[in-house]
Protein backbone atom coordinates (compact mmCIF):
# COMPACT_ATOMS: atom_id res chain seq x y z
CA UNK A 1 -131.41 -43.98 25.55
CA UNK A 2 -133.16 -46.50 23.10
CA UNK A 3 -133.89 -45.13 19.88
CA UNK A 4 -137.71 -45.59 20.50
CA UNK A 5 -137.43 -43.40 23.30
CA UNK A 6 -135.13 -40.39 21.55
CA UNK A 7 -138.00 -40.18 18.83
CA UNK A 8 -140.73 -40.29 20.92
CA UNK A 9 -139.25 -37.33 22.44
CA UNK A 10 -138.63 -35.26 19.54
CA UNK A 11 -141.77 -35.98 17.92
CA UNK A 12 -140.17 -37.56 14.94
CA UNK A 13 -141.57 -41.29 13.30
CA UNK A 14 -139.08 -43.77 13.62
CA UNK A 15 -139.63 -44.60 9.81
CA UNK A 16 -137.61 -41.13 9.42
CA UNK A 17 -134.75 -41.75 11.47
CA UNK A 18 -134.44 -44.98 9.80
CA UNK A 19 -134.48 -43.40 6.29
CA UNK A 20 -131.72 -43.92 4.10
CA UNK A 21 -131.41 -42.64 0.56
CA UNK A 22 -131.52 -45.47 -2.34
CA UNK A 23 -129.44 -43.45 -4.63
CA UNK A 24 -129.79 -42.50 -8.33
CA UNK A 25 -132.68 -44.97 -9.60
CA UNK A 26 -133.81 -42.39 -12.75
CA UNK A 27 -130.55 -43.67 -15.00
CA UNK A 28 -132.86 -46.22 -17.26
CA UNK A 29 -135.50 -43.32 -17.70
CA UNK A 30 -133.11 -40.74 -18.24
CA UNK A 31 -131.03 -42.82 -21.14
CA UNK A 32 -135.26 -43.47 -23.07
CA UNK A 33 -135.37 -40.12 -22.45
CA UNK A 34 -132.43 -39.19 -23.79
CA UNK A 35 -132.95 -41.39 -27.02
CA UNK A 36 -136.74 -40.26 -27.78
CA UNK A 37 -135.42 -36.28 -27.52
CA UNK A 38 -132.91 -37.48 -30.17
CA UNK A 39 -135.19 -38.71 -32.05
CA UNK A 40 -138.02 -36.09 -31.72
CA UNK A 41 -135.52 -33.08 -30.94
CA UNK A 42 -138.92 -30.38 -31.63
CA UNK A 43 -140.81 -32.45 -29.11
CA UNK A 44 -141.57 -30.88 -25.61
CA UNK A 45 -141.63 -33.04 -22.42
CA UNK A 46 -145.22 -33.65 -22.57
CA UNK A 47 -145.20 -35.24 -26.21
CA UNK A 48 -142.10 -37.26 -24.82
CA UNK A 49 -143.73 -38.18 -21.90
CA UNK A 50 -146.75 -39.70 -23.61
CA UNK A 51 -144.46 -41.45 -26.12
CA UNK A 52 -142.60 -42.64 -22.93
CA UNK A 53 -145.93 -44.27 -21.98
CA UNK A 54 -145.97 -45.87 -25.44
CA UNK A 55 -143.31 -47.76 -24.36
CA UNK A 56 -144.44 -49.00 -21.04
CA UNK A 57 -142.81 -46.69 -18.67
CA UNK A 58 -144.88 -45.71 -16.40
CA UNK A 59 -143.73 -42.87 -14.91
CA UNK A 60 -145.27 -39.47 -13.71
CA UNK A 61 -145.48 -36.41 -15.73
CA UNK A 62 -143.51 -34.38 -13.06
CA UNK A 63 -140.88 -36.65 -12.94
CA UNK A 64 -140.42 -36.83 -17.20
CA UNK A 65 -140.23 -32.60 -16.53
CA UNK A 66 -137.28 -32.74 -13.46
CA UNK A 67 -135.29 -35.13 -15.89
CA UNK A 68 -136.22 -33.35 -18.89
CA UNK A 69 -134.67 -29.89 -17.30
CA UNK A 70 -131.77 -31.34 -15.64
CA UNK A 71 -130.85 -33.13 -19.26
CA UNK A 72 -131.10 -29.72 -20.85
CA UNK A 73 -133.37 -31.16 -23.14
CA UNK A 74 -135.59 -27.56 -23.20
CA UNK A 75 -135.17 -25.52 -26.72
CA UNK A 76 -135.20 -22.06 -26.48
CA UNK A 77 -137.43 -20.18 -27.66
CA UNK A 78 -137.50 -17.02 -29.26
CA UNK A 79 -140.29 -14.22 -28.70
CA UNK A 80 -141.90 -12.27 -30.36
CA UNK A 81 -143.41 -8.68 -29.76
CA UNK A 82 -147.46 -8.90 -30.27
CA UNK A 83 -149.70 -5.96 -30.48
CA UNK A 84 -152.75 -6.37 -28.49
CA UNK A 85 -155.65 -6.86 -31.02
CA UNK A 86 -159.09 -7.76 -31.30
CA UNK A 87 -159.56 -11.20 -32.80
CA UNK A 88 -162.13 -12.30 -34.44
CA UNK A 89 -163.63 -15.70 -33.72
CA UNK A 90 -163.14 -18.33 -35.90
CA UNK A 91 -166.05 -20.75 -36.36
CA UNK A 92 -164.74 -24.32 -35.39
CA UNK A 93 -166.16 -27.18 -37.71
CA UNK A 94 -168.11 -30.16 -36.19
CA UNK A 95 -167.53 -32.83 -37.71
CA UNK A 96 -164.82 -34.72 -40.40
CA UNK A 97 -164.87 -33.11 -44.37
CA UNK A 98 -166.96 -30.34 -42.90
CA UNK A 99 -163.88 -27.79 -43.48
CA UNK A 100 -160.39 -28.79 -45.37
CA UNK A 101 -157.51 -25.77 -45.42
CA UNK A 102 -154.59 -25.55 -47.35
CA UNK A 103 -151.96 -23.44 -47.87
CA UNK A 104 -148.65 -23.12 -49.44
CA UNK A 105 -144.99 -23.36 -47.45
CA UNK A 106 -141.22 -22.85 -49.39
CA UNK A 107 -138.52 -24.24 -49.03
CA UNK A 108 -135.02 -25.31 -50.60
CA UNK A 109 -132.50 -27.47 -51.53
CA UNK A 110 -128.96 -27.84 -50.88
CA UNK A 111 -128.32 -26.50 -54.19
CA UNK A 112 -130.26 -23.66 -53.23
CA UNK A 113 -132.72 -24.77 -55.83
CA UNK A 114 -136.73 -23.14 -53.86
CA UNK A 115 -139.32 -25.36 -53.81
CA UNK A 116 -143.02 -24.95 -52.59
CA UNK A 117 -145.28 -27.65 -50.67
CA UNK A 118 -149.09 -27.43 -50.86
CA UNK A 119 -150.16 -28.55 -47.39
CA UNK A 120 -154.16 -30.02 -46.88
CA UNK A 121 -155.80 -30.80 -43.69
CA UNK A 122 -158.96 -31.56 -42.15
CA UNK A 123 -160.22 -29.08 -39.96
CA UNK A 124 -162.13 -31.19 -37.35
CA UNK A 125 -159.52 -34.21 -37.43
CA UNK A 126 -156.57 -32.40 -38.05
CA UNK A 127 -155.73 -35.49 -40.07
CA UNK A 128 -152.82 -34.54 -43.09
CA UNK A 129 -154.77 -34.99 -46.05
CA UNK A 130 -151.49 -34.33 -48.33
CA UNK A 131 -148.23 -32.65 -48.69
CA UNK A 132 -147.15 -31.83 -52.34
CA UNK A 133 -143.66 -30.61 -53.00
CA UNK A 134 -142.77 -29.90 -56.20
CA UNK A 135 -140.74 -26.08 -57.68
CA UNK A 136 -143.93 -25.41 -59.42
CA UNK A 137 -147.43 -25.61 -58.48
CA UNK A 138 -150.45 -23.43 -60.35
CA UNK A 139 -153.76 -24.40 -60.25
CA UNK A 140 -153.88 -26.97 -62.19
CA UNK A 141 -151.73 -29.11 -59.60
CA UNK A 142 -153.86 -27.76 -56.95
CA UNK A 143 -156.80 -29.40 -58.61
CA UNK A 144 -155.28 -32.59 -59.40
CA UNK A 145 -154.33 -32.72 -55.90
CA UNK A 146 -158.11 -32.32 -54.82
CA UNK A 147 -159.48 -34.47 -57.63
CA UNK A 148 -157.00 -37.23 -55.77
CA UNK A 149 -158.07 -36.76 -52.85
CA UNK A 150 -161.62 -36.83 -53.86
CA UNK A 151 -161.50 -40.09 -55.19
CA UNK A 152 -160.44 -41.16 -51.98
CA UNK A 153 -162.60 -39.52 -49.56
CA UNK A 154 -165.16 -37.60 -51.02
CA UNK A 155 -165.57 -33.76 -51.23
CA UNK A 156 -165.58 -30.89 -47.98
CA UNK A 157 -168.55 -28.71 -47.66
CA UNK A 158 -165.96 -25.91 -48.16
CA UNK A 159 -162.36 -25.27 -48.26
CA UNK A 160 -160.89 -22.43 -46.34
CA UNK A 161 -158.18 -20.57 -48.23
CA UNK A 162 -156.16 -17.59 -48.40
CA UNK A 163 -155.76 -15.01 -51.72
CA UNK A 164 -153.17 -16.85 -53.25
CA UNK A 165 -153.17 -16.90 -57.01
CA UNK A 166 -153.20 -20.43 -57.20
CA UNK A 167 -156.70 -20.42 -55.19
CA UNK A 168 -158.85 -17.54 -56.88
CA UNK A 169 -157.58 -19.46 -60.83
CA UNK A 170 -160.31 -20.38 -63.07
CA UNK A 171 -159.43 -24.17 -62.72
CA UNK A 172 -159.97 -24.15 -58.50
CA UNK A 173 -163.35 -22.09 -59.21
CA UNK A 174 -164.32 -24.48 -61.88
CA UNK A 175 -163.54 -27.54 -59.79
CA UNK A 176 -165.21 -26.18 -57.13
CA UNK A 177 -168.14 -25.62 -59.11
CA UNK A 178 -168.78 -28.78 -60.40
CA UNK A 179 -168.32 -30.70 -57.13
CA UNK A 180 -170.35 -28.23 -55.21
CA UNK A 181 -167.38 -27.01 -52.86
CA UNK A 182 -167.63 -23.63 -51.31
CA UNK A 183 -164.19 -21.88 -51.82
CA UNK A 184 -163.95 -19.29 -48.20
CA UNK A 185 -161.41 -16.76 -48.90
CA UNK A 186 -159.74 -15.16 -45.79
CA UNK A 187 -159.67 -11.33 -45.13
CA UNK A 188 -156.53 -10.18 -47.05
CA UNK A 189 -153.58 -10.18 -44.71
CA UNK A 190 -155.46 -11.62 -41.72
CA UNK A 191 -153.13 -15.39 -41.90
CA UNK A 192 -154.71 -16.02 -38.57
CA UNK A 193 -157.98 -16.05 -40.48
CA UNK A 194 -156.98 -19.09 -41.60
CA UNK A 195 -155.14 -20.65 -38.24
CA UNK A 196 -155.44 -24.35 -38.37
CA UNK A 197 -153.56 -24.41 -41.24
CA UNK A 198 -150.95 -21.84 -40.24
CA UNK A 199 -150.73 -23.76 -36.92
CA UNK A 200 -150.05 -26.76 -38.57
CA UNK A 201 -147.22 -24.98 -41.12
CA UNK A 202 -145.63 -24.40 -38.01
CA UNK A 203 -144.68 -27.56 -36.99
CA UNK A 204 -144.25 -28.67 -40.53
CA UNK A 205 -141.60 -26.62 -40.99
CA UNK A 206 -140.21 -26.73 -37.27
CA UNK A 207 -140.06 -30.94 -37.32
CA UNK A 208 -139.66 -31.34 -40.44
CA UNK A 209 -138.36 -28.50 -43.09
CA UNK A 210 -135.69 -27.09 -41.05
CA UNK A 211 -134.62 -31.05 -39.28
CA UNK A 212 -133.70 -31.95 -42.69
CA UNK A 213 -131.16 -30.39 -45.91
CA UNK A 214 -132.68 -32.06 -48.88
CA UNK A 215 -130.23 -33.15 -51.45
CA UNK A 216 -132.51 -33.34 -54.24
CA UNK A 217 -136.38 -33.28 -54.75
CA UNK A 218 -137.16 -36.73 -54.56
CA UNK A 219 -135.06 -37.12 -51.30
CA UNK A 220 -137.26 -34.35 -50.11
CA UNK A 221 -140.77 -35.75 -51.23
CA UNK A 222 -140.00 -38.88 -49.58
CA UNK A 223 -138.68 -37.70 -46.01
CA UNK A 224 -141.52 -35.51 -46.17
CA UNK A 225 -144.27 -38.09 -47.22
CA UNK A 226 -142.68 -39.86 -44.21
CA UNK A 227 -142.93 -36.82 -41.64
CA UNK A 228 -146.59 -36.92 -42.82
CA UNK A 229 -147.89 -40.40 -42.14
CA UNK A 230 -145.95 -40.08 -38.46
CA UNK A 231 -148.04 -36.78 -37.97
CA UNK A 232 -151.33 -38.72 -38.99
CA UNK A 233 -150.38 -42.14 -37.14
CA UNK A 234 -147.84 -41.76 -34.48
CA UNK A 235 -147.65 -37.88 -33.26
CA UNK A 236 -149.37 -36.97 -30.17
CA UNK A 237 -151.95 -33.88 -30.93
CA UNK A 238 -152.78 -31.60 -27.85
CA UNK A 239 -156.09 -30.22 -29.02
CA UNK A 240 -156.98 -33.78 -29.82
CA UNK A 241 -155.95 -34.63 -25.75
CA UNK A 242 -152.68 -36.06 -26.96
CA UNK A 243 -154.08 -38.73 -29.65
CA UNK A 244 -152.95 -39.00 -33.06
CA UNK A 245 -155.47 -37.76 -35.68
CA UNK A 246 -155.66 -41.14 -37.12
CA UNK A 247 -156.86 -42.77 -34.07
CA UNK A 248 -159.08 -39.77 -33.46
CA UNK A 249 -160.61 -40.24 -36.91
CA UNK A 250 -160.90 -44.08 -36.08
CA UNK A 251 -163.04 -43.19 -32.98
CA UNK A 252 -165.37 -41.73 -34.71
CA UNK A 253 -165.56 -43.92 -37.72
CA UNK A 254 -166.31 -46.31 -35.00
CA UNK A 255 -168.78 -44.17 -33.45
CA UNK A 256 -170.49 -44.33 -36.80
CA UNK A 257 -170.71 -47.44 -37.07
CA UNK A 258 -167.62 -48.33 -39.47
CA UNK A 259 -166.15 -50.77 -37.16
CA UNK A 260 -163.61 -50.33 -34.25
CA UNK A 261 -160.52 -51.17 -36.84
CA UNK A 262 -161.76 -50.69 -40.21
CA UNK A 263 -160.54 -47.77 -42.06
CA UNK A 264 -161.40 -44.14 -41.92
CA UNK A 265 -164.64 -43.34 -44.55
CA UNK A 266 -165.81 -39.91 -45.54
CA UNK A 267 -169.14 -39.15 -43.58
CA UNK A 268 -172.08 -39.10 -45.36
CA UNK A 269 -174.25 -36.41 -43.40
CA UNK A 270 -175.49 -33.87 -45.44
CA UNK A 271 -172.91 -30.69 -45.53
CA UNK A 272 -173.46 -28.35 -42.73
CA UNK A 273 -173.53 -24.35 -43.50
CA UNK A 274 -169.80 -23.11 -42.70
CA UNK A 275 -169.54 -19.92 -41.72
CA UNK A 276 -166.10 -18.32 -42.21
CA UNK A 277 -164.35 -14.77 -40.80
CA UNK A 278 -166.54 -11.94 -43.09
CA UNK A 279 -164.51 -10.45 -45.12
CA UNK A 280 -165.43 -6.62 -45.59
CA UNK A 281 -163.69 -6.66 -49.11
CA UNK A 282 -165.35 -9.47 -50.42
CA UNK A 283 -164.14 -11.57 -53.22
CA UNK A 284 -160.59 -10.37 -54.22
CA UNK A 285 -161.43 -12.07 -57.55
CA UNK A 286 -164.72 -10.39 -58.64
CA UNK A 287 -163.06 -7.47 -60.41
CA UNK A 288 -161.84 -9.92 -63.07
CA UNK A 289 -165.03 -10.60 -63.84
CA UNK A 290 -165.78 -13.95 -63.17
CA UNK A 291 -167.30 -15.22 -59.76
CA UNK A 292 -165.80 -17.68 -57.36
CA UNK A 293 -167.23 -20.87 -55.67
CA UNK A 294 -170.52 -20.90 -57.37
CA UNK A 295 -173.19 -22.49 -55.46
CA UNK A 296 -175.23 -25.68 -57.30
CA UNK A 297 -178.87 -23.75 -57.72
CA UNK A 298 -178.25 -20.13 -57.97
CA UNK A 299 -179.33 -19.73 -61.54
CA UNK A 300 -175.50 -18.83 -62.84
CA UNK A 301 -173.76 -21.14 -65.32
CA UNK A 302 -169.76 -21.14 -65.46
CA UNK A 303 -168.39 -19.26 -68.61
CA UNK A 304 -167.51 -21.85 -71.36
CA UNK A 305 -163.86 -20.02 -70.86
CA UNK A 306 -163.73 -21.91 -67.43
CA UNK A 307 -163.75 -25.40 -69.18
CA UNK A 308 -160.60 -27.52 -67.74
CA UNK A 309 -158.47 -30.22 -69.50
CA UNK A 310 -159.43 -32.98 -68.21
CA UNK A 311 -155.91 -34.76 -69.27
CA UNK A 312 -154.13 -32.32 -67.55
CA UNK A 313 -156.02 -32.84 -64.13
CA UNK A 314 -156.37 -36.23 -64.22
């Protein structure tokens, strides 16, 4: 019986019957893949599959996942009990310098020498803005910081901050103050208040902090200066549908008018209200007798004891 015949009968396409397997054709794919989860061992397969596509492969997303499992390329993950809890919703910002964070991480050498970072980002960009490492940083450092970074981009309309000491000093308030910031303290406690930030900790420390054993402090502000500009410029952001912040920033410099490739510049809309979580104990610095994040026009004048060295910030 001719073969044409047999399938006819069965009900089966000849294509089938003809089939024959081609064999392992995923060993190219599976070697880049191999190389870019050495490289990026934090990453998950959808960050390597979209810096897969940087590099021409063209490949489908399901496919990067079967390789990525049968590699054993998954980290483990451990988890964590939650209670259920009402959350509070935080109000999202709109558009670039609208809202900056920052908060602190720690950290230490291989002497076993602790040293803090003050970490700054953009709320709506997620762009970020600086890491500073250094064992000590009080106020003052937190101001020179922002006085850096204001020469360079301009002011928020507020920055969104937790109780910290360094945060509710005289100097921050006086800063604040004079370049008519509004300083939004968190509820005490609450560290989701304040999520972007604690979000962005997270990989900070998880791609960065704990990839690395820093021999000395210089070593460490240079890997970490480095870890920053590949956040900004080279690692894919999910809320941001998988762009970098820099090119998200670009897109809407150039929506602005700025110029498809010309460098990010801080908008100049006027500074829209930001509303941040209430907090029912209001200012945890008001007891000291001093109010923070004055507002330009309120008929209050900042003590004469809030006057800061301008040698030491600058």
């Amino acid at each position: 019986m001719s073969e044409r015949r047999a399938c006819e009968l069965m009900g089966v396409p000849r294509s089938t019957c003809r089939y024959r397997p081609r064999g392992e054709r995923d060993g190219e794919l599976r070697a880049a893949l191999r190389a870019v989860a050495l490289e990026r061992p934090r990453f998950g397969y959808r960050r390597l599959w979209i810096l897969l596509g940087r590099q021409g492969w063209s490949v489908n997303r399901k496919r990067v996942y079967r390789l990525y499992r049968e590699e054993g390329l998954a980290m483990r993950r451990r988890k964590r009990k939650r209670v259920a809890v009402e959350r509070l919703p935080l109000s999202a910002p709109t558009r670039p310098d609208e809202v900056w964070t920052m908060d602190f991480t720690h950290d230490a050498l291989v002497s076993g020498r602790k040293f803090r970072t003050l970490n700054l980002m953009d709320g709506y960009t997620r762009e970020a803005l600086a890491i500073e490492a250094d064992t000590s940083l009080p106020g003052v450092r937190v101001v020179r910081v922002l006085e850096r970074l204001r020469q360079e981009r301009g002011v928020p309309a507020g920055i969104q901050v937790d109780n910290g000491p360094e945060f509710v000093s005289q100097v921050v308030d006086q800063w604040a103050y004079e370049q008519g910031v509004t300083l939004h303290f968190i509820r005490p406690g609450k560290p989701t208040d304040n999520g972007r930030i604690e979000s962005f900790n997270g990989k900070f420390r998880d791609e960065c902090l704990n990839q690395f054993w820093f021999v000395n402090l210089l070593e460490a502000r240079e890997r970490i200066e480095a870890w920053r500009q590949d956040y900004n410029q080279v690692r894919p952001h999910s809320s941001l549908g998988y762009q970098t912040p820099a090119e998200f920033a670009g897109k809407l410099a150039a929506a602005q008018g700025c110029g498809k490739d010309a460098p990010w510049k801080p908008w100049k809309t006027p500074k829209a209200e930001f509303s941040p979580v209430p907090t029912a104990l209001g200012n945890p610095a008001q007891s000291a007798g001093f109010p923070l994040s004055h507002s330009p026009g309120d008929g209050g004048s900042p003590s004469a004891t809030l006057e800061v060295n301008q040698k030491l910030i600058l």
